[in-house]
C-alpha atoms as a PDB file:
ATOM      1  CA  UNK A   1     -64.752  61.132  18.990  1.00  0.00           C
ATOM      2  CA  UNK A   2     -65.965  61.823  22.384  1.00  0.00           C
ATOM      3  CA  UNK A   3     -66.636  59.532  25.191  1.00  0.00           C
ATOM      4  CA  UNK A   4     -70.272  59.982  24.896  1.00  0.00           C
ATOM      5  CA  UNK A   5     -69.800  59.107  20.952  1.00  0.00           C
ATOM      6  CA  UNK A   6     -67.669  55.531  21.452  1.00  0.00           C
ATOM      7  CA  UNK A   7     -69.877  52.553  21.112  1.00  0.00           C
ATOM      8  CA  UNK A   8     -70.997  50.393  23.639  1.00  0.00           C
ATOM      9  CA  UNK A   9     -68.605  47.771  25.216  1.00  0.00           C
ATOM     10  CA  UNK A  10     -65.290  49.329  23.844  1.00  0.00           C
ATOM     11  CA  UNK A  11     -62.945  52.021  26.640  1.00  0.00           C
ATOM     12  CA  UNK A  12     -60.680  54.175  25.994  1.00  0.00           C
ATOM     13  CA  UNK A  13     -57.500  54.289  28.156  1.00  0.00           C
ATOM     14  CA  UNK A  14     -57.614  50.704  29.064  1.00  0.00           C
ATOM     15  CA  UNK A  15     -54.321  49.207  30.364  1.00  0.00           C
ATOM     16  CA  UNK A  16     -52.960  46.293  28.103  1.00  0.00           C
ATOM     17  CA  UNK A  17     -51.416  43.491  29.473  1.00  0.00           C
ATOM     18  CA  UNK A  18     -48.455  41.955  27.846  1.00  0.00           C
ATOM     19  CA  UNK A  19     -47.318  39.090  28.302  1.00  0.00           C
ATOM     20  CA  UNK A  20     -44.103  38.339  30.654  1.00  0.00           C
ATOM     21  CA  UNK A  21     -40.897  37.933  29.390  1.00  0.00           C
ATOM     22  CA  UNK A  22     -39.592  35.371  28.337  1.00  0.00           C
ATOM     23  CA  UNK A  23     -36.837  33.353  31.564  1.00  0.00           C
ATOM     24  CA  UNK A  24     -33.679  34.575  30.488  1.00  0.00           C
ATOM     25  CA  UNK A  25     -30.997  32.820  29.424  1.00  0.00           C
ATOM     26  CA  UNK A  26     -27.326  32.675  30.280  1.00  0.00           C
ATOM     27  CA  UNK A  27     -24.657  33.507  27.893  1.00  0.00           C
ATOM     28  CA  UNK A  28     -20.893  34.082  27.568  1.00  0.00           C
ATOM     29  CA  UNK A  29     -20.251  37.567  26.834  1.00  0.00           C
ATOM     30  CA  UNK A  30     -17.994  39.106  24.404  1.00  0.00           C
ATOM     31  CA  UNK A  31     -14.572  38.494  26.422  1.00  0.00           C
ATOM     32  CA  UNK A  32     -15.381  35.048  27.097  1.00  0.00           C
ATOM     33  CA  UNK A  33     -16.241  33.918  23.155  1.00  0.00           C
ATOM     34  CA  UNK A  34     -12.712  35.667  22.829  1.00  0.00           C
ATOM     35  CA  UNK A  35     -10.879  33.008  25.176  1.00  0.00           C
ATOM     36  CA  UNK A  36     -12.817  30.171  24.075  1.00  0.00           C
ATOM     37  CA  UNK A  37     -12.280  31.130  20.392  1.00  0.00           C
ATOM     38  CA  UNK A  38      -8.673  31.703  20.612  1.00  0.00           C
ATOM     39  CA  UNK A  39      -8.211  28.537  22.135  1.00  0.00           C
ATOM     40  CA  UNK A  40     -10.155  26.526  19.148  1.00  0.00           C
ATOM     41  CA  UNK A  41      -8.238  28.341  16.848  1.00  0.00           C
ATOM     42  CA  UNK A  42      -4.956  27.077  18.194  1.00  0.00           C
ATOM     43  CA  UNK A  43      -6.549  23.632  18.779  1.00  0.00           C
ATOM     44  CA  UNK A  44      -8.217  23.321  14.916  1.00  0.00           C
ATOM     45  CA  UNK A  45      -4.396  24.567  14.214  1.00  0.00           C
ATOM     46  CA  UNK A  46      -3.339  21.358  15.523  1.00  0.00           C
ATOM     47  CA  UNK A  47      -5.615  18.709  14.340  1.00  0.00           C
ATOM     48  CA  UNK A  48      -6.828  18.532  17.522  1.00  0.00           C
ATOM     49  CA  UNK A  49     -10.725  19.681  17.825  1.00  0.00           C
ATOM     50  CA  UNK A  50     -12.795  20.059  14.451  1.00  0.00           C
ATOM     51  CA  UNK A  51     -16.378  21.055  15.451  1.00  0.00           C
ATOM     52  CA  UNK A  52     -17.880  23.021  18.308  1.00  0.00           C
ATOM     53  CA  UNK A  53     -21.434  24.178  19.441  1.00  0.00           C
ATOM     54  CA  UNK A  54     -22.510  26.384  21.626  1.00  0.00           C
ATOM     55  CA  UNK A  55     -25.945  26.579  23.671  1.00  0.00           C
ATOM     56  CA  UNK A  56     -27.336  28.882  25.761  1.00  0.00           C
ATOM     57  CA  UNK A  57     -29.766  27.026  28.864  1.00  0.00           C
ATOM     58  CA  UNK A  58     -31.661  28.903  31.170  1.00  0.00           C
ATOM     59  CA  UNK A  59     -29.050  28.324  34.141  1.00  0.00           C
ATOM     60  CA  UNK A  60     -26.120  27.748  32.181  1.00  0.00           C
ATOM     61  CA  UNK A  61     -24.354  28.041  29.028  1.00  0.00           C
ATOM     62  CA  UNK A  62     -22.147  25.160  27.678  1.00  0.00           C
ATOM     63  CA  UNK A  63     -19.344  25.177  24.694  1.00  0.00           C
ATOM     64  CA  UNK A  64     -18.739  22.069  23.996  1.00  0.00           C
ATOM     65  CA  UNK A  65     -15.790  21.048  21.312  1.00  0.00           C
ATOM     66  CA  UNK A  66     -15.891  17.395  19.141  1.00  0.00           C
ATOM     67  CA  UNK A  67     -13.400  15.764  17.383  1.00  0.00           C
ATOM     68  CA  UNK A  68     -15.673  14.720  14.888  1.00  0.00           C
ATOM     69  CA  UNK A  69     -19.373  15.805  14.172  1.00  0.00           C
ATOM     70  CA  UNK A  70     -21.386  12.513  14.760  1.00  0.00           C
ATOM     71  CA  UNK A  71     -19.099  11.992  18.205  1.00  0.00           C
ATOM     72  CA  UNK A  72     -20.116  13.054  21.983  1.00  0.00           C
ATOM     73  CA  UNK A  73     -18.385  16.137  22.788  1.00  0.00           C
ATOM     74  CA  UNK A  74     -14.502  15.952  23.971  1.00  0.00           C
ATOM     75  CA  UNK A  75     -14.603  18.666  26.099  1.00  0.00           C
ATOM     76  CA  UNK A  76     -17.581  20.918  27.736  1.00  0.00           C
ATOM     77  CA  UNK A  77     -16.721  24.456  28.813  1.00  0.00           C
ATOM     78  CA  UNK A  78     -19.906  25.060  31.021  1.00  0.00           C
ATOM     79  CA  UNK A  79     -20.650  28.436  32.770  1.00  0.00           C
ATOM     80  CA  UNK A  80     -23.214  27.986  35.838  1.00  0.00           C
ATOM     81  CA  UNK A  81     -23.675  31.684  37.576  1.00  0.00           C
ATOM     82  CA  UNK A  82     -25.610  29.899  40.295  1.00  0.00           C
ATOM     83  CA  UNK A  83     -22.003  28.042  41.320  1.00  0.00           C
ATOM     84  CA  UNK A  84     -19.889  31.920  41.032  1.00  0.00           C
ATOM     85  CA  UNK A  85     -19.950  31.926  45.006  1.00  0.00           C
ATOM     86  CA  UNK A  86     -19.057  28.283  45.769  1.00  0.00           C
ATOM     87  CA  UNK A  87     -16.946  26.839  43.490  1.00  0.00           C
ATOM     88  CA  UNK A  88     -16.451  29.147  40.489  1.00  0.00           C
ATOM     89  CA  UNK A  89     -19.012  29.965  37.593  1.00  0.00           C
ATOM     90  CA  UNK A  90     -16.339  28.081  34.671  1.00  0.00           C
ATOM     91  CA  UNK A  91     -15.777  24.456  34.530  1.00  0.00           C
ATOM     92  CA  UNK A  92     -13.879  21.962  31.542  1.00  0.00           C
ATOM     93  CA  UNK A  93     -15.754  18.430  31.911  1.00  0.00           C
ATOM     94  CA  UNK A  94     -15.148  15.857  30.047  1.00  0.00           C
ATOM     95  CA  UNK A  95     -16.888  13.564  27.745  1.00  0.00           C
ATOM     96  CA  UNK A  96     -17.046  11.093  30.658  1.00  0.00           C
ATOM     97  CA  UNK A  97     -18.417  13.960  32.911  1.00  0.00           C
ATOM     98  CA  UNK A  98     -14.883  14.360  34.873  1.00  0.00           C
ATOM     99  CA  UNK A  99     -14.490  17.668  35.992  1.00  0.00           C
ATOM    100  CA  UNK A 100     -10.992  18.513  35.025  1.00  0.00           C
ATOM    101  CA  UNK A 101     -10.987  21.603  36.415  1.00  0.00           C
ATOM    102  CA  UNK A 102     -13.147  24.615  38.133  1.00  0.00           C
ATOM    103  CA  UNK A 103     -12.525  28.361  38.784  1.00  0.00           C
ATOM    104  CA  UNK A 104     -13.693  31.757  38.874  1.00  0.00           C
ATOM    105  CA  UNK A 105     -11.795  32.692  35.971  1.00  0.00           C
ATOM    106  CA  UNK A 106     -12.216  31.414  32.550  1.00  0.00           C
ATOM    107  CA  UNK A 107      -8.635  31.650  31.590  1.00  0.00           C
ATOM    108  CA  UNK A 108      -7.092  29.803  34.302  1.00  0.00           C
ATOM    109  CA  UNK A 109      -9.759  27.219  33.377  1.00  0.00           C
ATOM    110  CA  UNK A 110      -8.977  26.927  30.218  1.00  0.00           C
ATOM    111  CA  UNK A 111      -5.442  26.486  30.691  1.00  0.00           C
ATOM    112  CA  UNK A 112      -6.114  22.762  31.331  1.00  0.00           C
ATOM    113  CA  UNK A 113      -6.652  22.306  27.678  1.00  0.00           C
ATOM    114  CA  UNK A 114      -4.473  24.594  26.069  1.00  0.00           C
ATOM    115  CA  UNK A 115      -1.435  22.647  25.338  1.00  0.00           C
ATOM    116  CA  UNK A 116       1.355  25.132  24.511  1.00  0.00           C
ATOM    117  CA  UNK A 117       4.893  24.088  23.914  1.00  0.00           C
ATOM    118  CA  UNK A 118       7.383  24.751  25.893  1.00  0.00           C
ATOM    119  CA  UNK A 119      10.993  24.776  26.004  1.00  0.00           C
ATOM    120  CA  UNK A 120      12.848  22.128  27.959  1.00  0.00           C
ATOM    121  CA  UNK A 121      16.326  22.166  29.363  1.00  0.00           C
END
């Protein structure tokens, strides 16, 4: 079909316009599920923690740990990328919204929860 054959009021070639992409989201990446999954382990282990959830915000990403289901989470494990500069992109808050601790490394972070035993003198 030539152009002189297509019917009136449809082009060829037109551009389509999609729509824009959705905001992105951030996320913990493959290392960082690793560390925070290793540490529920132990913790579940223990009696400690029985329930987690994870969600993924459009400025930060939160894993937050209960004791029981039906409770307010124990612990938050948020990462904020807009804070990586300041303060450090990984913070533990509690349930109370303490920060317990804040850092630019997610396993120094962590360590404020993860209560390993030790041997004493």
């Amino acid at each position: 079909m030539s152009e002189s054959e297509t019917p009136p009021g449809q082009r060829t070639g037109a551009v389509v316009a999609f729509p824009a992409a959705a905001p992105s989201s951030v996320t913990f990446d493959r290392r960082e599920l690793n560390e925070l999954f290793n540490l529920y382990g132990r913790m579940v282990a223990a009696g400690e923690w029985r329930d987690y959830a994870i969600d993924f915000l459009r400025d930060k990403a939160q894993f937050s740990v209960f004791r029981r289901t039906a409770e307010v989470p124990l612990y938050r494990i948020v990462k904020d990328p807009s804070l990586a500069r300041r303060q450090g992109a990984y913070s533990v808050v509690t349930a109370t919204g303490l920060i317990l601790k804040r850092g630019a490394e997610l396993g120094r972070v962590l360590k404020v929860l993860d209560k390993r035993l030790s041997v004493v003198s």
